[in-house]
PDB file of N, CA and C in Angstrom:
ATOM      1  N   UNK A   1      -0.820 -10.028 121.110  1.00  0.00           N
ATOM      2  CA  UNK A   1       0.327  -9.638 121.911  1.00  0.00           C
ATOM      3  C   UNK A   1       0.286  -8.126 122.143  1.00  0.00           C
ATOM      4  N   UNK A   2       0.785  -7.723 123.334  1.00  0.00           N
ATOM      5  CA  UNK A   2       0.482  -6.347 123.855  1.00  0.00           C
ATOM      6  C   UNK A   2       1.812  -5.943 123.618  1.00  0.00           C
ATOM      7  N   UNK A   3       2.541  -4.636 123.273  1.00  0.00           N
ATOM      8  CA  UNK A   3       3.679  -3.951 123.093  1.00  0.00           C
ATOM      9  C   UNK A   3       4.461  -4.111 124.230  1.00  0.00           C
ATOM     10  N   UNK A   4       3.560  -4.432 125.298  1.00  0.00           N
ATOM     11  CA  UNK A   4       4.777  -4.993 126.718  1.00  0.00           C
ATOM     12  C   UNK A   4       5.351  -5.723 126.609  1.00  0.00           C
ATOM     13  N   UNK A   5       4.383  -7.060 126.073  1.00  0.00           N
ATOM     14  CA  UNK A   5       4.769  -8.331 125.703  1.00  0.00           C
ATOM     15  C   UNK A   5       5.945  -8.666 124.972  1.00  0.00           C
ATOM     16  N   UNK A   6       6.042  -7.983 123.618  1.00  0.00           N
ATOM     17  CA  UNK A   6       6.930  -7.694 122.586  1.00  0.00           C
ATOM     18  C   UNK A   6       7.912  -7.066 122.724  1.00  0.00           C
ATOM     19  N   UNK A   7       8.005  -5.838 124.206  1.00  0.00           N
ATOM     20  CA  UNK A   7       9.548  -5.125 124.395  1.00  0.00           C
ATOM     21  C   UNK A   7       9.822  -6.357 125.199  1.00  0.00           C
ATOM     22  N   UNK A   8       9.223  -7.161 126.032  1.00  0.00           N
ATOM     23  CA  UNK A   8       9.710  -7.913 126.844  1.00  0.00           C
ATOM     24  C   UNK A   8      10.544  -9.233 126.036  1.00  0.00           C
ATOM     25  N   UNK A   9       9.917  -9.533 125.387  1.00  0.00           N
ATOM     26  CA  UNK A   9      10.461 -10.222 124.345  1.00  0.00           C
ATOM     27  C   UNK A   9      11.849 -10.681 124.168  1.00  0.00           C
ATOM     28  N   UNK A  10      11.680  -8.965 123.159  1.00  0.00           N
ATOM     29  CA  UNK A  10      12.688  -8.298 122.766  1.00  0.00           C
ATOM     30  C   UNK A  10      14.372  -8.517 123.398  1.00  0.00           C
ATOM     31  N   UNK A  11      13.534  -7.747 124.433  1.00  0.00           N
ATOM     32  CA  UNK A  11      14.491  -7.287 125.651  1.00  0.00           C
ATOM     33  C   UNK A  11      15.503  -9.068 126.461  1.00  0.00           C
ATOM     34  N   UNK A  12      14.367  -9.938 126.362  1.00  0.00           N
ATOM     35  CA  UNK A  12      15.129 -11.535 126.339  1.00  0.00           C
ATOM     36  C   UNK A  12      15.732 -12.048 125.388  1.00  0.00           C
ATOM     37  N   UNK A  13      15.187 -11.652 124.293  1.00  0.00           N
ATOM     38  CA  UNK A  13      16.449 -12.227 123.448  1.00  0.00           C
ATOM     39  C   UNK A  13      17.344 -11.573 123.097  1.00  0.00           C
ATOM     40  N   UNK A  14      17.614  -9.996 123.338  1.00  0.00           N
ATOM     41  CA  UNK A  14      18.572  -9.801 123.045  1.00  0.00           C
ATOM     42  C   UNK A  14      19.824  -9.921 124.337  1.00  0.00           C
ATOM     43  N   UNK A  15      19.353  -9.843 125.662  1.00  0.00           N
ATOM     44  CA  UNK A  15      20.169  -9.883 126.971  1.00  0.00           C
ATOM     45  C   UNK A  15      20.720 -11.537 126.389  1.00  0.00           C
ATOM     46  N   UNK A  16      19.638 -12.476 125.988  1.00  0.00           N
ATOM     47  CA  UNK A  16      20.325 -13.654 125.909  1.00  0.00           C
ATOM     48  C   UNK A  16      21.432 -14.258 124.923  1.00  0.00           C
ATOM     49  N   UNK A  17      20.883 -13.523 124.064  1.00  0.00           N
ATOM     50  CA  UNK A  17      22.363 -13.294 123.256  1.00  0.00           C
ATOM     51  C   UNK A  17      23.595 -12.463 123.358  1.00  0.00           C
ATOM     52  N   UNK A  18      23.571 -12.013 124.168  1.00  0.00           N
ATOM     53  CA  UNK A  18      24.590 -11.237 124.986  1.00  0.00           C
ATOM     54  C   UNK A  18      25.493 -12.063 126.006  1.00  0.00           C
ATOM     55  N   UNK A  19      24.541 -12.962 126.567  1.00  0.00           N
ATOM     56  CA  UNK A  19      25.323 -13.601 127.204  1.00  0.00           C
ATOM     57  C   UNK A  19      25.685 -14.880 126.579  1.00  0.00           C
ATOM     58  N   UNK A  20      24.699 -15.456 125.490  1.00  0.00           N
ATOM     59  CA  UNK A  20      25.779 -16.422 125.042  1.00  0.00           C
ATOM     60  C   UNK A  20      27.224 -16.470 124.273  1.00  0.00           C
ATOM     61  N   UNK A  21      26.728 -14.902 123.243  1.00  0.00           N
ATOM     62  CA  UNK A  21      28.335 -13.923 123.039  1.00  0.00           C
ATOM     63  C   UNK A  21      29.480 -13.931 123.997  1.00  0.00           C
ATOM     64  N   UNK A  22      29.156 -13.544 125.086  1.00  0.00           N
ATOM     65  CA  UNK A  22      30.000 -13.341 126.337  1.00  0.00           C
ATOM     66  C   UNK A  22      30.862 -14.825 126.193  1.00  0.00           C
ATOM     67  N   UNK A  23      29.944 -15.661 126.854  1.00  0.00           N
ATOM     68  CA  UNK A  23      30.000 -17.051 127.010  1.00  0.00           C
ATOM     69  C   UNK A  23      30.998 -17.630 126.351  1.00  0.00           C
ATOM     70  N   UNK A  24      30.765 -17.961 124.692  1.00  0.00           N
ATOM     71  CA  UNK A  24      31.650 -18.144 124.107  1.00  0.00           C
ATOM     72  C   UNK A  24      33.008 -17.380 123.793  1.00  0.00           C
ATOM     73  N   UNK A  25      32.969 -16.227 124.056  1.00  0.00           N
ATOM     74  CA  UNK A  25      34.525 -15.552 123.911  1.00  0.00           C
ATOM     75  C   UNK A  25      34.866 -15.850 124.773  1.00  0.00           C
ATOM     76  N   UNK A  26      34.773 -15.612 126.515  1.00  0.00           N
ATOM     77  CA  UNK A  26      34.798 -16.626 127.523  1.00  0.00           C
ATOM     78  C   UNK A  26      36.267 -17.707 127.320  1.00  0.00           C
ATOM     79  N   UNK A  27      35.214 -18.442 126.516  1.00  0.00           N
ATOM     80  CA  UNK A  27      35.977 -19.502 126.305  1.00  0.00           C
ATOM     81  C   UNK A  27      36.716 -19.728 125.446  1.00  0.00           C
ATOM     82  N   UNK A  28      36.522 -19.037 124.014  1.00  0.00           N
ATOM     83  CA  UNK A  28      38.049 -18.653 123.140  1.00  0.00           C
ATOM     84  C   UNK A  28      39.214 -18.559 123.946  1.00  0.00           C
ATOM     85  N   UNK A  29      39.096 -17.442 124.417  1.00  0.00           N
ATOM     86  CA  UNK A  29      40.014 -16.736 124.838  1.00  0.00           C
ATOM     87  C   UNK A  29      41.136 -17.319 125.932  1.00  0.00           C
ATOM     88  N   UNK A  30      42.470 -17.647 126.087  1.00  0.00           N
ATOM     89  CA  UNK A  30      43.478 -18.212 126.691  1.00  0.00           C
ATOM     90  C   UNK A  30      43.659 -17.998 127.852  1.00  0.00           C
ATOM     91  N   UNK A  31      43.786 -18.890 128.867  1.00  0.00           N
ATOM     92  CA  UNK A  31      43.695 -18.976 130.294  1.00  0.00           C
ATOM     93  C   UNK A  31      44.793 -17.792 130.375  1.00  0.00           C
ATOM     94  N   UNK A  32      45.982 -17.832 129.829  1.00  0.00           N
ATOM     95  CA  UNK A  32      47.511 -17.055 130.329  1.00  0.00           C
ATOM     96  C   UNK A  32      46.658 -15.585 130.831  1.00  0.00           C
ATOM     97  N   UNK A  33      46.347 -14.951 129.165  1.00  0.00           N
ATOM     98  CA  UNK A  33      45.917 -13.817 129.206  1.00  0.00           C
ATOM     99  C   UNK A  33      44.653 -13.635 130.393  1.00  0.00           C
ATOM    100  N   UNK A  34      43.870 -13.975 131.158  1.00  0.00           N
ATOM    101  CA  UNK A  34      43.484 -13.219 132.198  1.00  0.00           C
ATOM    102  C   UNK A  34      44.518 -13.339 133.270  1.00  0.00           C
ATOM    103  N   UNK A  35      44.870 -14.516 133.773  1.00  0.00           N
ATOM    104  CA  UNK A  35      46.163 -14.181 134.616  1.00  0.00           C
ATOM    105  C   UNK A  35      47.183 -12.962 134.086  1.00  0.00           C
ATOM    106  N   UNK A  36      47.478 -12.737 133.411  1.00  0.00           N
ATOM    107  CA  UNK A  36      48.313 -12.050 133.317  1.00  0.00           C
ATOM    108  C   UNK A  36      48.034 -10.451 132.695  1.00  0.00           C
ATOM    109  N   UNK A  37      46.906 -10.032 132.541  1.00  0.00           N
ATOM    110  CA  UNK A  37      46.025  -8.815 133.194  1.00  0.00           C
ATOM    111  C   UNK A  37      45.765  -8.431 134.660  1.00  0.00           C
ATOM    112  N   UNK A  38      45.788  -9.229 135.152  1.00  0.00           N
ATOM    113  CA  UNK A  38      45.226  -9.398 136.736  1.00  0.00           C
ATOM    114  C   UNK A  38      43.682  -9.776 137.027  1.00  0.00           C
ATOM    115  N   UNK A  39      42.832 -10.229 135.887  1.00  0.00           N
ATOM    116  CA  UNK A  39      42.067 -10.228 136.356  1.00  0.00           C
ATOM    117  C   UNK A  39      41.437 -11.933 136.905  1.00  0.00           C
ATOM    118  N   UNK A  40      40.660 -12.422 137.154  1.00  0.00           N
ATOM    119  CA  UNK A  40      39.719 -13.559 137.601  1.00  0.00           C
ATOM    120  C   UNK A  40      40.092 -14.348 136.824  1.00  0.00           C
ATOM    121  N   UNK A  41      40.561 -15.779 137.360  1.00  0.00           N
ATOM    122  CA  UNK A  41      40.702 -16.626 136.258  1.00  0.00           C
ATOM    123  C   UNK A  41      39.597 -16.938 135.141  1.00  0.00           C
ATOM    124  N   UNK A  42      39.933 -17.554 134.226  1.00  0.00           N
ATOM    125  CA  UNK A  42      39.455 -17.698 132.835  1.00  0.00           C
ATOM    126  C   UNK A  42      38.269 -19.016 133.695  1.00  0.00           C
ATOM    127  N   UNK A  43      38.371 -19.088 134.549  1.00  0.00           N
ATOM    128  CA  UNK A  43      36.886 -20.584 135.019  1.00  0.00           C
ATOM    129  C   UNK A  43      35.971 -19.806 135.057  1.00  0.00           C
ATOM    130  N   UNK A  44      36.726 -19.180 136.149  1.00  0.00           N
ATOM    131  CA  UNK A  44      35.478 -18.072 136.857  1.00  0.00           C
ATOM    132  C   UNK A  44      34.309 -17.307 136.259  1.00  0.00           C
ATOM    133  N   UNK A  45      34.977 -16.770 134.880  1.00  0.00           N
ATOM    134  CA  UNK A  45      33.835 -16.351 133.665  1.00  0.00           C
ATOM    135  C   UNK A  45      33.204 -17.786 133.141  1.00  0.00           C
ATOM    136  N   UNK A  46      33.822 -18.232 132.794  1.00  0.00           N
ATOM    137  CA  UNK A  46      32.954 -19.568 131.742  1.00  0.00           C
ATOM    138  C   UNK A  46      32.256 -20.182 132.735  1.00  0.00           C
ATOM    139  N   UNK A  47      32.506 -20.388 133.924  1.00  0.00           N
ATOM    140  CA  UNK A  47      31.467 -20.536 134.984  1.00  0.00           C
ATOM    141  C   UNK A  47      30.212 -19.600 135.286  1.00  0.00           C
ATOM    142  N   UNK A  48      30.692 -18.372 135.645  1.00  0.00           N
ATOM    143  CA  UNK A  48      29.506 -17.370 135.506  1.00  0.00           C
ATOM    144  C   UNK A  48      28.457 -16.895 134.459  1.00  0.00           C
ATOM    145  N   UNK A  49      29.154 -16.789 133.402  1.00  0.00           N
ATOM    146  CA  UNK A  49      28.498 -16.560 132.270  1.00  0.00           C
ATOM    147  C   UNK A  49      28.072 -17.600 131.586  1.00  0.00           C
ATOM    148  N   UNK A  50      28.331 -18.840 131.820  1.00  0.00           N
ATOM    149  CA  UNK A  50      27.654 -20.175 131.371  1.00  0.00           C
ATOM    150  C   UNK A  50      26.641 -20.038 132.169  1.00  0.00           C
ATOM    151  N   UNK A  51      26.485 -20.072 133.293  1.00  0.00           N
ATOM    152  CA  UNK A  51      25.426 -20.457 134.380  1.00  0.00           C
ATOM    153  C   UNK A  51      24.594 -19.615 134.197  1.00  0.00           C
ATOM    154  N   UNK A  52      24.541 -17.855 133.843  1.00  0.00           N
ATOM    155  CA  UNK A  52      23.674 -17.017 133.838  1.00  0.00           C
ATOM    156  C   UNK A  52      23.220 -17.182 132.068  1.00  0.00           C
ATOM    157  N   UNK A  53      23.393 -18.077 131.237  1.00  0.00           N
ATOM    158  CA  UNK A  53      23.218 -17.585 129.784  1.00  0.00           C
ATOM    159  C   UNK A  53      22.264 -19.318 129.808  1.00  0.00           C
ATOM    160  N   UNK A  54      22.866 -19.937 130.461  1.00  0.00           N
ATOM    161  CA  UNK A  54      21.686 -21.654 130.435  1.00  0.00           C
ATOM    162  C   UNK A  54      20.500 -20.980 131.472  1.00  0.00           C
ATOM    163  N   UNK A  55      20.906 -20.200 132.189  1.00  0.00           N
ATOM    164  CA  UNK A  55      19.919 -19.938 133.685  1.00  0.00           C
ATOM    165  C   UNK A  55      18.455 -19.503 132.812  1.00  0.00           C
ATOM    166  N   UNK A  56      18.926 -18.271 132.228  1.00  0.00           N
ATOM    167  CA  UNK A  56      18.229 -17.644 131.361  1.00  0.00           C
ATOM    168  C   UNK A  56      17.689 -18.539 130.146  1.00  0.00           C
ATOM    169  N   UNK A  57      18.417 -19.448 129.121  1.00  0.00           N
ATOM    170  CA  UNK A  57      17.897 -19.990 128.393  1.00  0.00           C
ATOM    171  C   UNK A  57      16.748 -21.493 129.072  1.00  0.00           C
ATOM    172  N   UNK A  58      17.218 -21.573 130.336  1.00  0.00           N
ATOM    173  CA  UNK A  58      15.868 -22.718 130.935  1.00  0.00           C
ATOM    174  C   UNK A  58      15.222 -22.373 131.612  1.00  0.00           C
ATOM    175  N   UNK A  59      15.185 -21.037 131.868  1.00  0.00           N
ATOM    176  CA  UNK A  59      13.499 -20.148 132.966  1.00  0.00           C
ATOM    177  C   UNK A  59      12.823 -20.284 131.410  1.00  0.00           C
ATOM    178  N   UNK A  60      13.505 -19.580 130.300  1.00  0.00           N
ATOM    179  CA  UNK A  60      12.670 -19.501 129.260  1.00  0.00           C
ATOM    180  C   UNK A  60      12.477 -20.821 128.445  1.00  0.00           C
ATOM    181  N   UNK A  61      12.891 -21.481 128.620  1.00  0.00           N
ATOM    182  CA  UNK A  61      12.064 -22.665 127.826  1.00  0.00           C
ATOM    183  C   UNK A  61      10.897 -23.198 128.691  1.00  0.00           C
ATOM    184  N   UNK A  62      11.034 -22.922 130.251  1.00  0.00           N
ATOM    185  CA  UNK A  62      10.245 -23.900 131.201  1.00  0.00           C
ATOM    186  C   UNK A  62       9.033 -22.481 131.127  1.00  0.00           C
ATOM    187  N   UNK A  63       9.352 -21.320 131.325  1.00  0.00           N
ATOM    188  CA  UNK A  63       8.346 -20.126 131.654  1.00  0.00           C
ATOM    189  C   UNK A  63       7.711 -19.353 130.481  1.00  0.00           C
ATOM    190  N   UNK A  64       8.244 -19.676 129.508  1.00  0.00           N
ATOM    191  CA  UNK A  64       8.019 -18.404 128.312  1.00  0.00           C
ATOM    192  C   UNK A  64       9.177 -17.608 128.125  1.00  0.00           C
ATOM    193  N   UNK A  65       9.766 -17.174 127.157  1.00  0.00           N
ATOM    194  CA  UNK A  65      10.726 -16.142 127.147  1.00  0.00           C
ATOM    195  C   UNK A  65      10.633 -14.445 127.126  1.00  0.00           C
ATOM    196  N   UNK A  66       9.089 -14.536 127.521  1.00  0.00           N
ATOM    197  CA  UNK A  66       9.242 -13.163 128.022  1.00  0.00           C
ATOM    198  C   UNK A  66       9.582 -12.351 128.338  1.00  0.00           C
ATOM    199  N   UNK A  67       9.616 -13.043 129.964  1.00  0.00           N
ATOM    200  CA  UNK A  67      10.458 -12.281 131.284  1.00  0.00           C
ATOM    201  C   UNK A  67      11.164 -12.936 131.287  1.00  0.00           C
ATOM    202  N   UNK A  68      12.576 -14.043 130.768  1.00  0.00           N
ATOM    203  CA  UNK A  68      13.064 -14.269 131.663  1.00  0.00           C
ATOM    204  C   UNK A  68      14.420 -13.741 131.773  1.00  0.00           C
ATOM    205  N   UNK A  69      14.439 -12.564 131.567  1.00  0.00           N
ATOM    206  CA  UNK A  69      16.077 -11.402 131.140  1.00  0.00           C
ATOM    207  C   UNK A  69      15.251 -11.017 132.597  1.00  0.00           C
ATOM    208  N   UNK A  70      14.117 -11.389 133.079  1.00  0.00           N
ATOM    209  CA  UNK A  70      13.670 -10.021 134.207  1.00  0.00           C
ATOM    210  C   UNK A  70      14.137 -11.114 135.605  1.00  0.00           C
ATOM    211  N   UNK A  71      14.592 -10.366 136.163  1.00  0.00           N
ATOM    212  CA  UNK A  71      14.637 -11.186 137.684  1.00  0.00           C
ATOM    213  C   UNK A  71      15.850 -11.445 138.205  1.00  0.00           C
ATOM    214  N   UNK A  72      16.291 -11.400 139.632  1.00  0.00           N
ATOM    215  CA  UNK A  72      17.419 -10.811 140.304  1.00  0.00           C
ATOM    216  C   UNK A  72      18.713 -12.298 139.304  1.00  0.00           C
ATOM    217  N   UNK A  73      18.353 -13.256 139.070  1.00  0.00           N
ATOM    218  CA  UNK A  73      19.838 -14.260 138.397  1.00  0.00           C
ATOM    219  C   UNK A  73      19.505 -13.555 136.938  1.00  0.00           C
ATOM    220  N   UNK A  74      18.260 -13.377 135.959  1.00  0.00           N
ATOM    221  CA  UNK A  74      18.952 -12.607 134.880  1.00  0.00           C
ATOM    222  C   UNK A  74      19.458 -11.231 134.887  1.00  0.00           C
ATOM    223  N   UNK A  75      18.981 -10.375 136.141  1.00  0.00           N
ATOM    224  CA  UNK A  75      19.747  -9.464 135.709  1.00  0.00           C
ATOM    225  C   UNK A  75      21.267  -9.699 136.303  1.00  0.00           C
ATOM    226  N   UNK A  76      21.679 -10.464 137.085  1.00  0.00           N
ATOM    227  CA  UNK A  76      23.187 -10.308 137.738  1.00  0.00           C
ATOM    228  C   UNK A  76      23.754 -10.891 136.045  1.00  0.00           C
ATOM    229  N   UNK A  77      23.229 -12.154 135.537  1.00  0.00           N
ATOM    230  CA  UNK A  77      23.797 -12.074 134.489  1.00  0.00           C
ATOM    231  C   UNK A  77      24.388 -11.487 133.672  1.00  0.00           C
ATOM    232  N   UNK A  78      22.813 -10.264 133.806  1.00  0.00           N
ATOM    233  CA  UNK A  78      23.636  -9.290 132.250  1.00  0.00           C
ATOM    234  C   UNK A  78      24.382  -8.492 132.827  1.00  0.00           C
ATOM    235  N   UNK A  79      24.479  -8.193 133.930  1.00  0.00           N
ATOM    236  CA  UNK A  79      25.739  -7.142 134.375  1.00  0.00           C
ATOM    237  C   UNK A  79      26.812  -8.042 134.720  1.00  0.00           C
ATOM    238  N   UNK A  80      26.814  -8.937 134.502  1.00  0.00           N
ATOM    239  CA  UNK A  80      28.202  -9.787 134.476  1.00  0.00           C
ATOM    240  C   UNK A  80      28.633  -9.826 133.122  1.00  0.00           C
ATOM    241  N   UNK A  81      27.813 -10.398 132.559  1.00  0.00           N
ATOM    242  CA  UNK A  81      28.274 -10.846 131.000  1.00  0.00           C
ATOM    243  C   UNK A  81      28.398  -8.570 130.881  1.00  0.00           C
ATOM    244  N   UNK A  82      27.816  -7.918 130.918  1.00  0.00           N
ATOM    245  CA  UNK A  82      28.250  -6.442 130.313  1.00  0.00           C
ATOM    246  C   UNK A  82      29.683  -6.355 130.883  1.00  0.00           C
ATOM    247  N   UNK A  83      30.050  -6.478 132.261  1.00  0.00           N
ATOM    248  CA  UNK A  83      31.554  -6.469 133.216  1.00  0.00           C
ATOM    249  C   UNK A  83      32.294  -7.336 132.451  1.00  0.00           C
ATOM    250  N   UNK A  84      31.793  -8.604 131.474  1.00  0.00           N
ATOM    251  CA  UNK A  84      32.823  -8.809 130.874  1.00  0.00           C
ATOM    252  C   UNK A  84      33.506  -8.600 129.343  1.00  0.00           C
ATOM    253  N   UNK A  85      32.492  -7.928 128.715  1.00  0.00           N
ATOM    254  CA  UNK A  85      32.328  -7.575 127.505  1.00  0.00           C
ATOM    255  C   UNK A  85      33.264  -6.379 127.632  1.00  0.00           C
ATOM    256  N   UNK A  86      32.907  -5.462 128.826  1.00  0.00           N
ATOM    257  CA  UNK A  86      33.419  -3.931 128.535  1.00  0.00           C
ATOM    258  C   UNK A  86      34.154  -3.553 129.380  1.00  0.00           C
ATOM    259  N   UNK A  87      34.572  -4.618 130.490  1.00  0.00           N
ATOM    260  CA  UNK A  87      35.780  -4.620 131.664  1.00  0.00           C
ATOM    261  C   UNK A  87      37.072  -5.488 131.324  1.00  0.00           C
ATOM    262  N   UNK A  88      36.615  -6.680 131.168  1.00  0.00           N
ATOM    263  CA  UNK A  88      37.666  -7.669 131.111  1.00  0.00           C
ATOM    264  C   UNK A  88      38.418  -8.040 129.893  1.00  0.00           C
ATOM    265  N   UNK A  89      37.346  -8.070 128.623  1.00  0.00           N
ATOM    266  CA  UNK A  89      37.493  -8.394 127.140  1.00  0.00           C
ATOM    267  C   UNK A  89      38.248  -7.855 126.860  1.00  0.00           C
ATOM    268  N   UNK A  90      38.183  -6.292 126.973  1.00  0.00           N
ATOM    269  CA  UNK A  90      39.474  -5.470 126.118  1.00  0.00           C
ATOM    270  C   UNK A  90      40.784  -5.832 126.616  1.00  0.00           C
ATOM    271  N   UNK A  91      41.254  -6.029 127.378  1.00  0.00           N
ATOM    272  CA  UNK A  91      42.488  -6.345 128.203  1.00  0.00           C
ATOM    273  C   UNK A  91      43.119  -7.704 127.806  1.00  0.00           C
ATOM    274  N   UNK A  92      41.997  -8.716 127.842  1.00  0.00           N
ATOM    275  CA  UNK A  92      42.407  -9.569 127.558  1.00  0.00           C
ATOM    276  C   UNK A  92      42.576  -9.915 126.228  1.00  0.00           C
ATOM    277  N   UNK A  93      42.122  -8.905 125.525  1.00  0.00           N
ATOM    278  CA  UNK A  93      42.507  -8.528 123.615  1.00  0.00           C
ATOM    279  C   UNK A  93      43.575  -8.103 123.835  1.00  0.00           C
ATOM    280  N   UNK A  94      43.842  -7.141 124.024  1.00  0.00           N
ATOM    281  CA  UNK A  94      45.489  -6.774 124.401  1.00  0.00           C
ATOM    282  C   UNK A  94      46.398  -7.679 124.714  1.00  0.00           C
ATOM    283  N   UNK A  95      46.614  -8.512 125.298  1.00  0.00           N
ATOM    284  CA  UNK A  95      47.454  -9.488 125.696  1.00  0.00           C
ATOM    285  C   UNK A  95      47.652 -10.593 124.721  1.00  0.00           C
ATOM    286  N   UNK A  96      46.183 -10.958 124.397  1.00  0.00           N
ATOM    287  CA  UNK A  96      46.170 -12.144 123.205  1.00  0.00           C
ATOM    288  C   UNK A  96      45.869 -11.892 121.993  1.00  0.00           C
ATOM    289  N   UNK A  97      46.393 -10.948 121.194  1.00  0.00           N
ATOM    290  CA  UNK A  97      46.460 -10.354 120.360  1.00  0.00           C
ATOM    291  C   UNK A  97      45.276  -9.928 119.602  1.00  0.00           C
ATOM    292  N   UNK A  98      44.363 -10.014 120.199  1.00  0.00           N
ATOM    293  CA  UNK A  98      42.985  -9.184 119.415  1.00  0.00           C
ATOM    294  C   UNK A  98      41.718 -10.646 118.952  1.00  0.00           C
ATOM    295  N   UNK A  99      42.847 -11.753 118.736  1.00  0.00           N
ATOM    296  CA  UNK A  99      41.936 -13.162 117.828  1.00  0.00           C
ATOM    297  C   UNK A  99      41.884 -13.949 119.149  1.00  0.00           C
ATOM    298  N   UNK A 100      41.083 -14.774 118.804  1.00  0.00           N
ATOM    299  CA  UNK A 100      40.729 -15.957 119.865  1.00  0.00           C
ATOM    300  C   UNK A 100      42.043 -17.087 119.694  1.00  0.00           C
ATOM    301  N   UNK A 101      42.611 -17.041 120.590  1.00  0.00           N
ATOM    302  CA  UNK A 101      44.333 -17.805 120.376  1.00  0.00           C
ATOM    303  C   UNK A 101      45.184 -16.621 120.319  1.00  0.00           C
ATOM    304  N   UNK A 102      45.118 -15.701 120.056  1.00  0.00           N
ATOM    305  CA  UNK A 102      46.335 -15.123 120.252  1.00  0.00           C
ATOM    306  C   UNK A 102      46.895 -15.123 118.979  1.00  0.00           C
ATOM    307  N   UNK A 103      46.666 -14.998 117.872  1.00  0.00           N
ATOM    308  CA  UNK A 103      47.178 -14.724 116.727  1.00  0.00           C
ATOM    309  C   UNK A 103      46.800 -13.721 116.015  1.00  0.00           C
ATOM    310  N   UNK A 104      47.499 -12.844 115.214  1.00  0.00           N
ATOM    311  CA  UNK A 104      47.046 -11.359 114.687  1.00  0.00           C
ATOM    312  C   UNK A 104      46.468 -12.079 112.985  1.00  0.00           C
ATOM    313  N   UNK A 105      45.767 -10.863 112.365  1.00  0.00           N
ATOM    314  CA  UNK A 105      45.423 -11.425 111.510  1.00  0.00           C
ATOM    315  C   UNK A 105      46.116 -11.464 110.517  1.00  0.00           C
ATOM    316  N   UNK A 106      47.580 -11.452 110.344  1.00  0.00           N
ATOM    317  CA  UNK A 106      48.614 -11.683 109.771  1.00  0.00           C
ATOM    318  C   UNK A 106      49.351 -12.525 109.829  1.00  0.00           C
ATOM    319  N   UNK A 107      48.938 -13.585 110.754  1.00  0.00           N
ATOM    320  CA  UNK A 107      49.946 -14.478 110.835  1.00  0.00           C
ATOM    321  C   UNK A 107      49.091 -15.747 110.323  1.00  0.00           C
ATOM    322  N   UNK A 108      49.141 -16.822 109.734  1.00  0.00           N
ATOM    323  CA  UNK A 108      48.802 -18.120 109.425  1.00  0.00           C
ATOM    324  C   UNK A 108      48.665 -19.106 110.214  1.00  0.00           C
ATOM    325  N   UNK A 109      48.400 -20.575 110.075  1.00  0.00           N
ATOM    326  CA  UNK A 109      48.860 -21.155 110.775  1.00  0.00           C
ATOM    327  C   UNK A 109      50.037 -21.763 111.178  1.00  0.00           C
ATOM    328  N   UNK A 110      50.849 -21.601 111.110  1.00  0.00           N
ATOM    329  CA  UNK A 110      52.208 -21.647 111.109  1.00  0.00           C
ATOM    330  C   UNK A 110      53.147 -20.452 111.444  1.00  0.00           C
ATOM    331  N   UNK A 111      52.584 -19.632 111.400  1.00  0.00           N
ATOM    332  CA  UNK A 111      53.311 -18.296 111.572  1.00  0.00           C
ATOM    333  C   UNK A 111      53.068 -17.043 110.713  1.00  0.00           C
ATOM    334  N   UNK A 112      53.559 -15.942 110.683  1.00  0.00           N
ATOM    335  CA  UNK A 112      53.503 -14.664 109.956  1.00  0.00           C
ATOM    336  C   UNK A 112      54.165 -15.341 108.782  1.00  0.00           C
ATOM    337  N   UNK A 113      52.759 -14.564 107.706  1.00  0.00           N
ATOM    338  CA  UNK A 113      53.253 -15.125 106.340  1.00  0.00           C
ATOM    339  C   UNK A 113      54.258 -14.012 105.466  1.00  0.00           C
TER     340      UNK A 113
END
């Protein structure tokens, strides 16, 4: 393996775990709270960032996982899944209290203990 080979690698699995990160908070996270940020409904990501994080995980099972972070659908990916990590996420932490559901880490299931 040539050091190209190996940043390239690299460079796929870590974009791809980025977007399956994305992906799943995505989908934690409560429909209310993007409506009520203003931003894109809560489909619209788990749609996008699903599609660019399987897109990426089946060029690379069918091609090698080399390249496949390289090329115009993985990169829109990762600048989607980054737009939502470092655009949308925080906001929608704010609203739903920081946890996936909307609960602080003080409260139980049932309520603040």
């Amino acid at each position: 393996m040539t050091v190209v080979t190996i940043v390239n690698l690299a460079l796929s699995v870590v974009t791809l775990v980025i977007k399956g990160y994305a992906f799943v908070d995505s989908c934690v996270r409560p429909s209310a709270a993007f409506a009520a940020v203003g931003k894109l409904p809560k489909l619209f990501w788990v749609l996008a960032l699903g599609i660019a994080a399987g897109a990426q995980l089946g060029y690379g099972l069918v091609g090698g996982f080399t390249f496949s972070w390289l090329g115009p659908i993985g990169l829109i990916g990762i600048i989607a899944a980054l737009v939502y990590l470092f655009g949308i996420r925080p906001e929608v932490i704010k609203y739903g209290g920081g946890r996936p559901g909307g609960r602080s880490s003080s409260e139980g299931p049932y309520g603040p203990w």
